[in-house]
PDB file of N, CA and C in Angstrom:
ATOM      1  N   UNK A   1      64.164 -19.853   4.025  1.00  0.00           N
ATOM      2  CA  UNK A   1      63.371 -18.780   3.477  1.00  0.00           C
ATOM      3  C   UNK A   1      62.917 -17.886   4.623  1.00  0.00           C
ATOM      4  N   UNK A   2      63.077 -16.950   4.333  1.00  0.00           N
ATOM      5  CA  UNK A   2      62.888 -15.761   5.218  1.00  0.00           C
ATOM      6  C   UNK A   2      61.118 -15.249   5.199  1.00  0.00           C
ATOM      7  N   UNK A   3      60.517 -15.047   6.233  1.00  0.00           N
ATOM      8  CA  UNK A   3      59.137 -14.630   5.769  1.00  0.00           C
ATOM      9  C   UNK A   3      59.358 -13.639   7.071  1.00  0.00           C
ATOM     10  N   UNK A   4      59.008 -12.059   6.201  1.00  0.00           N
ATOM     11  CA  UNK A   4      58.870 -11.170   7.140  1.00  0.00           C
ATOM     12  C   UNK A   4      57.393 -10.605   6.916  1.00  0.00           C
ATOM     13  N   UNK A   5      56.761 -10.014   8.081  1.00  0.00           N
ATOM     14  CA  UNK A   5      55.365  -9.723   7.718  1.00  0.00           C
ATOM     15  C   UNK A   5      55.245  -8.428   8.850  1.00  0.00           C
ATOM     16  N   UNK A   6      54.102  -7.574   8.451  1.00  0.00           N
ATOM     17  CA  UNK A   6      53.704  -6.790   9.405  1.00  0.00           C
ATOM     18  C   UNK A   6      52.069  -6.736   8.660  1.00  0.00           C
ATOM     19  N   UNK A   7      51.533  -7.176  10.124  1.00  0.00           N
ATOM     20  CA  UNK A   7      49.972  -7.687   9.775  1.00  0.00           C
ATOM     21  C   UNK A   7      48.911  -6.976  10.839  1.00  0.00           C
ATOM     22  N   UNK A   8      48.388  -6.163  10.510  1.00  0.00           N
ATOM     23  CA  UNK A   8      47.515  -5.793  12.353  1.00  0.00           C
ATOM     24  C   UNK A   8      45.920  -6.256  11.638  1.00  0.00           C
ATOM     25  N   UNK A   9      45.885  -7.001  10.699  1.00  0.00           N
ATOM     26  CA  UNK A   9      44.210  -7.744  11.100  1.00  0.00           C
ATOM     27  C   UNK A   9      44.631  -9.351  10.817  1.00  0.00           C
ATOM     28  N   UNK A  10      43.884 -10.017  11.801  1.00  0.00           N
ATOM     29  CA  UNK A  10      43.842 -11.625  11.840  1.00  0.00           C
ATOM     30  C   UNK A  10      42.996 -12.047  11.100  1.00  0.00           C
ATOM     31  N   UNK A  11      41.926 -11.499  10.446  1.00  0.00           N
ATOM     32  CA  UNK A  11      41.413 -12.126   9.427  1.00  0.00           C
ATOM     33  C   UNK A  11      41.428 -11.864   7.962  1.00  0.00           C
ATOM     34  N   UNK A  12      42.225 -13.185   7.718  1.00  0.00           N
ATOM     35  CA  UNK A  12      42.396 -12.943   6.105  1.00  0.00           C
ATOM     36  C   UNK A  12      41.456 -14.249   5.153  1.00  0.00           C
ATOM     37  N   UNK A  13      40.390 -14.563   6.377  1.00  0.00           N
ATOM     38  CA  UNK A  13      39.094 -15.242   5.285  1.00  0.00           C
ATOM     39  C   UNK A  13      38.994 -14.645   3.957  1.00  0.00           C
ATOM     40  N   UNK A  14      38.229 -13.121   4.515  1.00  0.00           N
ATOM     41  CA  UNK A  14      36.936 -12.546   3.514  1.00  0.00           C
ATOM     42  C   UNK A  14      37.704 -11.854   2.356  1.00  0.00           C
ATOM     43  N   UNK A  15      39.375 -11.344   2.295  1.00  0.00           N
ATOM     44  CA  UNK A  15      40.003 -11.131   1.242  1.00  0.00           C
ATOM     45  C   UNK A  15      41.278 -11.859   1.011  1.00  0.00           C
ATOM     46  N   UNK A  16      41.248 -12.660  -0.199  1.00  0.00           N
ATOM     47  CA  UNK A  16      43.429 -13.546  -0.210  1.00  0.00           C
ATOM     48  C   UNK A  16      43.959 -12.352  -0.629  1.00  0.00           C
ATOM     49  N   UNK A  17      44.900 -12.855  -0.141  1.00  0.00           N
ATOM     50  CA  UNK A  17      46.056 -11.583  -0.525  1.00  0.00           C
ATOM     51  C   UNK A  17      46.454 -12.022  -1.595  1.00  0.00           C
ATOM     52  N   UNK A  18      46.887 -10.461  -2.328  1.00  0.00           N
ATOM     53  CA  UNK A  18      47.624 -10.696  -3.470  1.00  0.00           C
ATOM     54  C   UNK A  18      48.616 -10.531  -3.721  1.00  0.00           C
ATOM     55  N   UNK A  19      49.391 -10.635  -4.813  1.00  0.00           N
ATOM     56  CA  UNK A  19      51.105 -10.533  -5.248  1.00  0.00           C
ATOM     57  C   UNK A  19      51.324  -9.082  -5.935  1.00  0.00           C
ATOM     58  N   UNK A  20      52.118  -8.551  -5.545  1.00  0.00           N
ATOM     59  CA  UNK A  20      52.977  -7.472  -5.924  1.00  0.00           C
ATOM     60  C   UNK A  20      52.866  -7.473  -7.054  1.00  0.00           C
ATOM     61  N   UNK A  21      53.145  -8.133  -8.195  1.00  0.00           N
ATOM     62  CA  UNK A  21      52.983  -8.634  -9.866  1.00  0.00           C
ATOM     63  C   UNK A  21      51.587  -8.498 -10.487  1.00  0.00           C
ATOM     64  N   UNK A  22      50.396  -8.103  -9.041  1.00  0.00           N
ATOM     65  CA  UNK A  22      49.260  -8.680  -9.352  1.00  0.00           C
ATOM     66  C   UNK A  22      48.967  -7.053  -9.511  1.00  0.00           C
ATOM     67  N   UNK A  23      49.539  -5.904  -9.127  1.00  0.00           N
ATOM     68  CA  UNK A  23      48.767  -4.572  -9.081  1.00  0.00           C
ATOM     69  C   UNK A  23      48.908  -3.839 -10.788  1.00  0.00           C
ATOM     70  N   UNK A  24      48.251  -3.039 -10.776  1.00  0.00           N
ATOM     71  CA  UNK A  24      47.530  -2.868 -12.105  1.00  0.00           C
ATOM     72  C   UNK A  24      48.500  -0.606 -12.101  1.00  0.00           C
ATOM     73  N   UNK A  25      48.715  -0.844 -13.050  1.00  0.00           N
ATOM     74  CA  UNK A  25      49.706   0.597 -13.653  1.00  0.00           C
ATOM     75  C   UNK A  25      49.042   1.771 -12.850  1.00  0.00           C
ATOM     76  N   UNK A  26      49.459   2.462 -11.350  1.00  0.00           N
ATOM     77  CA  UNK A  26      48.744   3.379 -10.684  1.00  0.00           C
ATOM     78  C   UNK A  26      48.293   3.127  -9.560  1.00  0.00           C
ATOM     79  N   UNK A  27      48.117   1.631  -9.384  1.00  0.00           N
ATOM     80  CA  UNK A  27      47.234   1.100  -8.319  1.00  0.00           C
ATOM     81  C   UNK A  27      48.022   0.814  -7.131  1.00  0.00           C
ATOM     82  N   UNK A  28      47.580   1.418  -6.047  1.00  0.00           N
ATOM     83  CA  UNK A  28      48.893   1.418  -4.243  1.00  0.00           C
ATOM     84  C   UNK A  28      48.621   0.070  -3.951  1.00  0.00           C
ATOM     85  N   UNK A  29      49.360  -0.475  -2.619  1.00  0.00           N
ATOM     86  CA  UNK A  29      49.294  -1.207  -1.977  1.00  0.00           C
ATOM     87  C   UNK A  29      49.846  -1.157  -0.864  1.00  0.00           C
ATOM     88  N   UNK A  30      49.555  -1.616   0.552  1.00  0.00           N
ATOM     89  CA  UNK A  30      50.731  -1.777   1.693  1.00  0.00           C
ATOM     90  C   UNK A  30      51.299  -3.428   1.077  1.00  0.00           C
ATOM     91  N   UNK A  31      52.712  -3.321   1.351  1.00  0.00           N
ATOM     92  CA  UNK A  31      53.198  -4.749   1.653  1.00  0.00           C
ATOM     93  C   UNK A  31      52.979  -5.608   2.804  1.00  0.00           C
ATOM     94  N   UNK A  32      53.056  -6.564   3.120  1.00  0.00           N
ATOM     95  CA  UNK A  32      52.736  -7.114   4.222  1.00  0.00           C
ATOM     96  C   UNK A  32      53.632  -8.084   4.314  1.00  0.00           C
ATOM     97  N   UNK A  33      54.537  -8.912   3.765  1.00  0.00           N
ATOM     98  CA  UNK A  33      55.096  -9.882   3.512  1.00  0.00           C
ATOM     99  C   UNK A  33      55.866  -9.975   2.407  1.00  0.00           C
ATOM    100  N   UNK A  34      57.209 -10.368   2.778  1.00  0.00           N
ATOM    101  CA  UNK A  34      58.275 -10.717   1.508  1.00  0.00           C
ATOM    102  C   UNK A  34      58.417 -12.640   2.219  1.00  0.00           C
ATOM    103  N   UNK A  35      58.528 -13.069   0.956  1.00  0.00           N
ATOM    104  CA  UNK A  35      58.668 -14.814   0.990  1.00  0.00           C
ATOM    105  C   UNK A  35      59.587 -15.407  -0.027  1.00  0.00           C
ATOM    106  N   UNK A  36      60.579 -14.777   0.301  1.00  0.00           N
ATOM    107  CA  UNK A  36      62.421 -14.754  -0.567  1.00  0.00           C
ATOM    108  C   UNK A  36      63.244 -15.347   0.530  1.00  0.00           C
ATOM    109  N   UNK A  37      63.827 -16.183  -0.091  1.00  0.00           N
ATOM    110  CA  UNK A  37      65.209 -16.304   1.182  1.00  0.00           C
ATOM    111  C   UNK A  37      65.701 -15.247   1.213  1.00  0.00           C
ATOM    112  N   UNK A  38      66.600 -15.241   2.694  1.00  0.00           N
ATOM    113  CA  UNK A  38      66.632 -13.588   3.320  1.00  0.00           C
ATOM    114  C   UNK A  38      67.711 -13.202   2.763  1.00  0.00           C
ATOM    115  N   UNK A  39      68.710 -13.841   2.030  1.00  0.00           N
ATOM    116  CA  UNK A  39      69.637 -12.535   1.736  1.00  0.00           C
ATOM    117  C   UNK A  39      68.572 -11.849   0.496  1.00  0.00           C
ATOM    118  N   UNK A  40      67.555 -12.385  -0.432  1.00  0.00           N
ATOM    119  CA  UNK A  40      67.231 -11.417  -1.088  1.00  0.00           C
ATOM    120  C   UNK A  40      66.309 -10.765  -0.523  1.00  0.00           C
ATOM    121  N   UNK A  41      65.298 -10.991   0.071  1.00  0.00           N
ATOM    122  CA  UNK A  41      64.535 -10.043   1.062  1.00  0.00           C
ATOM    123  C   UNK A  41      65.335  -8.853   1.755  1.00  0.00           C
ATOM    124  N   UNK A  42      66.543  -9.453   2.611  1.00  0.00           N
ATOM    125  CA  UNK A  42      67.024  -8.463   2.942  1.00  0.00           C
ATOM    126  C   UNK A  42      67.651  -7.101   2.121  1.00  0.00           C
ATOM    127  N   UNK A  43      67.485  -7.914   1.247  1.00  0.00           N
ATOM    128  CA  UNK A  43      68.638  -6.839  -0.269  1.00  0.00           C
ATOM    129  C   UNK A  43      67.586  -5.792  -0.977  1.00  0.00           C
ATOM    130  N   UNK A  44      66.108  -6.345  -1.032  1.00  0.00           N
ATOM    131  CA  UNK A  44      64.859  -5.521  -1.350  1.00  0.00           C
ATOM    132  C   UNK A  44      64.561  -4.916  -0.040  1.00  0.00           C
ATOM    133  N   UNK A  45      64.548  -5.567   1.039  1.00  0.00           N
ATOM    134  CA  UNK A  45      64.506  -3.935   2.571  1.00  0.00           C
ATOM    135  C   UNK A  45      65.282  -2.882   2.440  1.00  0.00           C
ATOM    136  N   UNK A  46      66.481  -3.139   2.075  1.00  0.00           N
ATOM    137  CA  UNK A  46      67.449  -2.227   2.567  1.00  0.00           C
ATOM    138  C   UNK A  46      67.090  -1.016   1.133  1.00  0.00           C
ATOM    139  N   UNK A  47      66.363  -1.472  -0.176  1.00  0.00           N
ATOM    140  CA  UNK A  47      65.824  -0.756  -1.272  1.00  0.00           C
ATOM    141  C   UNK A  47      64.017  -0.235  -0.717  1.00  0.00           C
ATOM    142  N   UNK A  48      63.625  -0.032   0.277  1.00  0.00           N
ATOM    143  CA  UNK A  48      62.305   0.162   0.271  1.00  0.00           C
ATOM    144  C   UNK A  48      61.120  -0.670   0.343  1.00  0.00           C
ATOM    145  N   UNK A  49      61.529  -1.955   0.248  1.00  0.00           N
ATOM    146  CA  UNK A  49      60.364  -3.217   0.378  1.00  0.00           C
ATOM    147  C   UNK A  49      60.075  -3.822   1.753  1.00  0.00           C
ATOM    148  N   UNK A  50      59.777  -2.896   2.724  1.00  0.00           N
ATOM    149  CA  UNK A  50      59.745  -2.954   4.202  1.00  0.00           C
ATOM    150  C   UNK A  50      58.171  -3.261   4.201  1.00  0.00           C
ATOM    151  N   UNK A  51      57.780  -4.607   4.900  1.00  0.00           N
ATOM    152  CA  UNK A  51      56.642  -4.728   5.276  1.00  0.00           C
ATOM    153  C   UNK A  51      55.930  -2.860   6.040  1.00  0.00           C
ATOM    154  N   UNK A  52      54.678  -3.158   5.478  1.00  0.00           N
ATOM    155  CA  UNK A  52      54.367  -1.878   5.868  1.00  0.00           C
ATOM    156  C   UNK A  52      54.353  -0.872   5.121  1.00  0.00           C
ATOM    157  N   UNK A  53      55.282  -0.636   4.335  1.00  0.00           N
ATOM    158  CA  UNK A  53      55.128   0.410   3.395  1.00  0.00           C
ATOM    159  C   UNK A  53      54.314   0.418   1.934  1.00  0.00           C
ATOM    160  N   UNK A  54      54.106   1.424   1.653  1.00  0.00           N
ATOM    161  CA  UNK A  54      53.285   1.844   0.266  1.00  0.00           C
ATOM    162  C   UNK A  54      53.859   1.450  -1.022  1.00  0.00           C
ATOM    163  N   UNK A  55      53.408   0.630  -2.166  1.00  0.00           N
ATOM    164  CA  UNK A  55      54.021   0.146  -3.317  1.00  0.00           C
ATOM    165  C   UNK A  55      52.913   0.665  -4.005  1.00  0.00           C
ATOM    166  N   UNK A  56      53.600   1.340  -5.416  1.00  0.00           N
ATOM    167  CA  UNK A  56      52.750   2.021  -6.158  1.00  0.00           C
ATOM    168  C   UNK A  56      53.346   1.397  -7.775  1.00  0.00           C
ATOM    169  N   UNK A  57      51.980   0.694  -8.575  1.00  0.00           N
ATOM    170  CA  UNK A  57      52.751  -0.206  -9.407  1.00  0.00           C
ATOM    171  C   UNK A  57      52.808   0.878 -10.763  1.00  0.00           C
ATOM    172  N   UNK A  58      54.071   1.211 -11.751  1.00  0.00           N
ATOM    173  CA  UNK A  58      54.333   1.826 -12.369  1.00  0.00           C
ATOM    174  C   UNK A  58      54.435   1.537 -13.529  1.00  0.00           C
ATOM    175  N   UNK A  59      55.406   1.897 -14.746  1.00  0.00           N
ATOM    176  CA  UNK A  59      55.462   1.432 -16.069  1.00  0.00           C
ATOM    177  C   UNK A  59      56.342   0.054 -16.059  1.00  0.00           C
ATOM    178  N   UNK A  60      55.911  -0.891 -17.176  1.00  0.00           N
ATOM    179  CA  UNK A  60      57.090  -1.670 -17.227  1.00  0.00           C
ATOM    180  C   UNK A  60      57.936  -1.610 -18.528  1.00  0.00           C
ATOM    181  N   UNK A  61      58.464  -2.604 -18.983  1.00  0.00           N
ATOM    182  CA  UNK A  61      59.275  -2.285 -19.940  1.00  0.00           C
ATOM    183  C   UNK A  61      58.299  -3.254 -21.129  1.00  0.00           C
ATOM    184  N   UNK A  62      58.702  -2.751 -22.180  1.00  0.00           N
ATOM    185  CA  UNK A  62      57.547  -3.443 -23.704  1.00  0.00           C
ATOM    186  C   UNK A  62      56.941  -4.696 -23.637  1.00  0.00           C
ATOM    187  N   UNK A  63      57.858  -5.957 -23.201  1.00  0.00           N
ATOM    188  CA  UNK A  63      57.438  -6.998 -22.981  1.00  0.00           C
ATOM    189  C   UNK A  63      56.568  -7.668 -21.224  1.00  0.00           C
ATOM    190  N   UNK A  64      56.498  -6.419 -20.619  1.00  0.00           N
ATOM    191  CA  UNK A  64      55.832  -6.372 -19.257  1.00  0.00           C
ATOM    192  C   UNK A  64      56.867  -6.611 -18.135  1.00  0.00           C
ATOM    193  N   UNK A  65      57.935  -7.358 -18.514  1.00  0.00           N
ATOM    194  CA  UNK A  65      59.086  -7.646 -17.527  1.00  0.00           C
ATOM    195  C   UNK A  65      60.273  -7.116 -17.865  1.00  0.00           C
ATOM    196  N   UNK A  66      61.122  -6.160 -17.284  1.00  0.00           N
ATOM    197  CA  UNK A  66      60.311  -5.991 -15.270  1.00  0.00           C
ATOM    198  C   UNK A  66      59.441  -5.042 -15.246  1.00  0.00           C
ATOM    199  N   UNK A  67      59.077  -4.928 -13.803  1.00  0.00           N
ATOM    200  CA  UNK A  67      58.349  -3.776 -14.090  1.00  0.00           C
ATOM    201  C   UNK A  67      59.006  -2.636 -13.126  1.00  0.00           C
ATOM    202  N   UNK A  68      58.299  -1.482 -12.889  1.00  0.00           N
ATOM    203  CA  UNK A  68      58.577  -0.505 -12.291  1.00  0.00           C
ATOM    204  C   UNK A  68      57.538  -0.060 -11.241  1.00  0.00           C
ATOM    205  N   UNK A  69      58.018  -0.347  -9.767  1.00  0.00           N
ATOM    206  CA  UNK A  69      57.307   0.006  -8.980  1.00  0.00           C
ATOM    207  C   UNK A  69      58.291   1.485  -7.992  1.00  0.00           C
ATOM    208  N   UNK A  70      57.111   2.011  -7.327  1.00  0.00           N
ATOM    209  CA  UNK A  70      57.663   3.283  -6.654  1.00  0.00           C
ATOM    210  C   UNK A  70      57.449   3.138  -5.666  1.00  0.00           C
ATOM    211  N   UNK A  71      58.411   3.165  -4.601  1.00  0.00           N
ATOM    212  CA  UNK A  71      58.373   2.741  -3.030  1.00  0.00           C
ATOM    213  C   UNK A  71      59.473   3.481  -2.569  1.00  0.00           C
ATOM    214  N   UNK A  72      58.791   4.543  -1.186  1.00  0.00           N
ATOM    215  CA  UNK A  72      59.870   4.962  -0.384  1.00  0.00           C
ATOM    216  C   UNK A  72      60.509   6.223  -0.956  1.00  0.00           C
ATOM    217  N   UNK A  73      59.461   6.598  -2.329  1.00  0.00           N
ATOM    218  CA  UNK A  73      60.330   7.841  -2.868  1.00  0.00           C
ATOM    219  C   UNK A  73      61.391   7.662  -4.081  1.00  0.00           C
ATOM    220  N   UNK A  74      61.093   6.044  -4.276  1.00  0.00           N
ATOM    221  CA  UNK A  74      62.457   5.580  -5.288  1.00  0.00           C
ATOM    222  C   UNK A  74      61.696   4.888  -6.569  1.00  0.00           C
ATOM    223  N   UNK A  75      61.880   4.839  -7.619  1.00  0.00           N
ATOM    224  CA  UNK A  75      61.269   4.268  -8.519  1.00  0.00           C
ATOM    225  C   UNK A  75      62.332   2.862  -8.978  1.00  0.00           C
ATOM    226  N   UNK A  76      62.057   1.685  -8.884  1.00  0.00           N
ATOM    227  CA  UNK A  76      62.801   0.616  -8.736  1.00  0.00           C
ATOM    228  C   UNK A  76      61.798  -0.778  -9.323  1.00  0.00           C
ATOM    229  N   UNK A  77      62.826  -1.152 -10.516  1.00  0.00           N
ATOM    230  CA  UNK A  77      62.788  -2.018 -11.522  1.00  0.00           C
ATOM    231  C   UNK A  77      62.399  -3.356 -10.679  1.00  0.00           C
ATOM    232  N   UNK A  78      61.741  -4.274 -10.816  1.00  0.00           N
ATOM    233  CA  UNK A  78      61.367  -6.031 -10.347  1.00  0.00           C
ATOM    234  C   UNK A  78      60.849  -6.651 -11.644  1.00  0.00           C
ATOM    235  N   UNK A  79      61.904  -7.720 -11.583  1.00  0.00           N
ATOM    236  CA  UNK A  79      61.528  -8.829 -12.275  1.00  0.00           C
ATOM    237  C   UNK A  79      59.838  -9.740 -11.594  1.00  0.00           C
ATOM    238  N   UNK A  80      59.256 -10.352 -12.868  1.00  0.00           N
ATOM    239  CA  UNK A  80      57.666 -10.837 -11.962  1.00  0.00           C
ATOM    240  C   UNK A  80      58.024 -11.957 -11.555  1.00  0.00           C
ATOM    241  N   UNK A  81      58.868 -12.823 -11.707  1.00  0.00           N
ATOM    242  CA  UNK A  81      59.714 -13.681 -10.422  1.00  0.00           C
ATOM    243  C   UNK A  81      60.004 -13.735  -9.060  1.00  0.00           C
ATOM    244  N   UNK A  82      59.976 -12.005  -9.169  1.00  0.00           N
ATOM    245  CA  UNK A  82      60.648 -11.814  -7.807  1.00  0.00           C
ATOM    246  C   UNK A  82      59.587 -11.008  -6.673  1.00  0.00           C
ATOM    247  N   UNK A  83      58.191 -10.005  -8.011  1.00  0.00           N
ATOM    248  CA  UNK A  83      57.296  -9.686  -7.525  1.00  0.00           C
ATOM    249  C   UNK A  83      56.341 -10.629  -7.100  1.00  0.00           C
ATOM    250  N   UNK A  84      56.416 -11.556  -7.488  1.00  0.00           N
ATOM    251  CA  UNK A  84      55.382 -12.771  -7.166  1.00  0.00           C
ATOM    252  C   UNK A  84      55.556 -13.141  -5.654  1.00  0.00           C
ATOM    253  N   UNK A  85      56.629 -12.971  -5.195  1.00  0.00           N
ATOM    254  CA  UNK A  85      57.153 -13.427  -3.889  1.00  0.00           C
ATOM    255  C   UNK A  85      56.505 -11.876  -2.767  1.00  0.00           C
ATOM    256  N   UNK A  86      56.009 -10.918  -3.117  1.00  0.00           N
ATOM    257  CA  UNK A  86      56.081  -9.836  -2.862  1.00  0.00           C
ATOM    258  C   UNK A  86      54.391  -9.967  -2.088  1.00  0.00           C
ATOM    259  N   UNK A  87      54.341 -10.634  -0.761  1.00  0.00           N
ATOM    260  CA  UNK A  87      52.352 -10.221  -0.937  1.00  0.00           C
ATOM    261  C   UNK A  87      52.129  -9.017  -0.021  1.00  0.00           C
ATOM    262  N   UNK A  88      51.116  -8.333  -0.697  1.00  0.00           N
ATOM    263  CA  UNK A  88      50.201  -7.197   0.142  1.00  0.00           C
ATOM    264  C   UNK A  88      49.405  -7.476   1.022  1.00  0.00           C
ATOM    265  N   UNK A  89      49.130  -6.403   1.676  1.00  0.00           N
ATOM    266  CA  UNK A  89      47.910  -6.542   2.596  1.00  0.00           C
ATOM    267  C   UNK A  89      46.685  -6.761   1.922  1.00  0.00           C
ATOM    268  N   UNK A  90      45.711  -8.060   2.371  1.00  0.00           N
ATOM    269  CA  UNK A  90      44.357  -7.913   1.859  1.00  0.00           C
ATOM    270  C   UNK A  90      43.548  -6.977   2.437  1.00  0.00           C
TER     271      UNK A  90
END
């Protein structure tokens, strides 16, 4: 399993981080961490899921899965399987 991260504060006491699956229709986030084995991590980088960047959680489809997040300028479908693996910066 691949764990990539880009982190510039050491304390993650006073907030847990949350899951990608966890943001609410509108609501940003930085990523901080993908925790996928790397060919799929790598397969969501090369789509915009670069530690560091801005995830903006969007519409999903009737039954909530997948959903639609906007990253990088691209609007791109995730199963909550796969967003769960997805954590933000606290």
């Amino acid at each position: 399993m691949l764990q990539l991260s880009f982190n510039k504060r050491s304390d993650r006491r006073t907030v847990p981080p949350r899951q990608l699956a966890e943001l609410q229709e509108g609501e940003r986030a930085v990523l901080e961490r993908l925790e996928l084995p790397e060919d799929v991590a790598r397969r969501l980088m090369e789509m915009g899921f670069v530690p560091g960047n801005t995830m903006t959680a969007a519409r999903s489809a009737p039954g909530g899965d997948p959903r639609v997040f906007r990253v990088d300028g691209s609007e791109i479908a995730l199963r909550h399987e796969t967003a769960v693996h997805l954590i933000l910066r606290p």
